[in-house]
Protein backbone atom coordinates (compact mmCIF):
# COMPACT_ATOMS: atom_id res chain seq x y z
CA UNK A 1 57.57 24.60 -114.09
CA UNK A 2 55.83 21.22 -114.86
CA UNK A 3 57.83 19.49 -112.49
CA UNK A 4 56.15 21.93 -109.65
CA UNK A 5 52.86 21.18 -110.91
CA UNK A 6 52.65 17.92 -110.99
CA UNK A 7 54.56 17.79 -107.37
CA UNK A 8 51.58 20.61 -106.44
CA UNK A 9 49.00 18.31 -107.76
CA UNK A 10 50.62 15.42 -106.17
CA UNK A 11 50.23 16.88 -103.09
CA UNK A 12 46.46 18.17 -103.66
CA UNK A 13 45.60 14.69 -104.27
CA UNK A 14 47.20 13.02 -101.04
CA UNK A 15 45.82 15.82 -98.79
CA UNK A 16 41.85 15.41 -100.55
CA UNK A 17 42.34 11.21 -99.66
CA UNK A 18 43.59 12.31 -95.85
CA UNK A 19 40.58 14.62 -95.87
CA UNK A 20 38.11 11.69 -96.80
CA UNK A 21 40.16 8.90 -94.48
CA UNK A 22 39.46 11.95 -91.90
CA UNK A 23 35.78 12.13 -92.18
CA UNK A 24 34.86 8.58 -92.37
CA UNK A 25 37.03 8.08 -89.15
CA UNK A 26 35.09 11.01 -87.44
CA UNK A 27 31.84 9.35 -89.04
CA UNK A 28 32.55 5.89 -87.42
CA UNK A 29 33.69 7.62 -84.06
CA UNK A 30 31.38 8.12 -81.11
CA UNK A 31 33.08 10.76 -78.79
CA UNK A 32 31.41 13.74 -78.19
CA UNK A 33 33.53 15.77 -79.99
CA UNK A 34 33.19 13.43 -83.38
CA UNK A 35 30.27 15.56 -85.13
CA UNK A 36 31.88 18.88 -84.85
CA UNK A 37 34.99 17.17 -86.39
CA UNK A 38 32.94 15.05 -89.23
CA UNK A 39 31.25 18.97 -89.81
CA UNK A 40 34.89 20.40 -90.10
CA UNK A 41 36.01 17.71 -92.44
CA UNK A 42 33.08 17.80 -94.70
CA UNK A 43 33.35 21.65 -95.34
CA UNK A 44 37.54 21.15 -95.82
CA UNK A 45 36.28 18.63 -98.02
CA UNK A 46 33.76 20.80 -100.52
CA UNK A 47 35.74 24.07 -99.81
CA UNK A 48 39.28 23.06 -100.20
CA UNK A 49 39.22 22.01 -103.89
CA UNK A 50 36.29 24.83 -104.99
CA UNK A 51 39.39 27.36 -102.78
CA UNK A 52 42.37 25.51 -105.17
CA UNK A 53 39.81 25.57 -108.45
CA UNK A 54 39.75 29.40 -107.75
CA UNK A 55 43.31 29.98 -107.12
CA UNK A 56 44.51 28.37 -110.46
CA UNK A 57 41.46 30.25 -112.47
CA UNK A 58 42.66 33.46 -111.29
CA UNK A 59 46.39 32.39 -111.69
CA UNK A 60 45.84 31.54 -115.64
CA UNK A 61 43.83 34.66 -115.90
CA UNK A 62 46.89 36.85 -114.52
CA UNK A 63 48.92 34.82 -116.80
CA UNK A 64 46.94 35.82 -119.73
CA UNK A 65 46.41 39.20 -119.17
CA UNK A 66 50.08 39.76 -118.31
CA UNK A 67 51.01 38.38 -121.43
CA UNK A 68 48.50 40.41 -123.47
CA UNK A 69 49.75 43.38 -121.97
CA UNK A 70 53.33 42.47 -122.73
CA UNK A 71 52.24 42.06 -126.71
CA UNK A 72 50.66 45.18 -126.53
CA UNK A 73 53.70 47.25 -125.14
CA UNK A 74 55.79 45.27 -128.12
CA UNK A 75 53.57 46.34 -130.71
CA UNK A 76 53.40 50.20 -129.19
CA UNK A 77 57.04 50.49 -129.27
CA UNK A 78 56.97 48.57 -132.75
CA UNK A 79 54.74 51.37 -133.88
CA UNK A 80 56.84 54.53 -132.26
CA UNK A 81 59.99 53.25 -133.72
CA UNK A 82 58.20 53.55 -137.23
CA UNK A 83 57.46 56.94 -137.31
């Protein structure tokens, strides 16, 4: 499971440097299509990593509650088996 995070992370990393190599090359560029392409490389920019933030928040959330919910079925069954 670390292994896949760090190669997910890894990967994150090399696509955010592509990203900004991307938009300074569309910055420096002067074709006519250059500042729709510098506009779609500075929102991949901001949104990519605010899309990837969200995914893991809502991933260790899930995580969380699934494991609170698995405690709680323990300790029901714990508490039927008593009586």
């Amino acid at each position: 499971m670390k292994k896949g995070k760090q190669i997910l992370a890894l990967a994150g990393v090399i696509i955010l440097v592509l990203m900004y190599i991307s938009t300074l090359i569309f910055a420096l560029l002067d074709s006519p299509m250059s500042a729709d392409l510098l506009k779609a490389s500075l929102a991949c920019t901001i949104i990519l990593p605010v899309l990837l933030y969200g995914f893991a928040l809502v991933h260790r959330l899930a995580q969380k509650n699934n494991e609170n919910s698995e405690v709680l079925q323990e300790k029901s069954s714990d508490d039927s088996s008593n009586k």
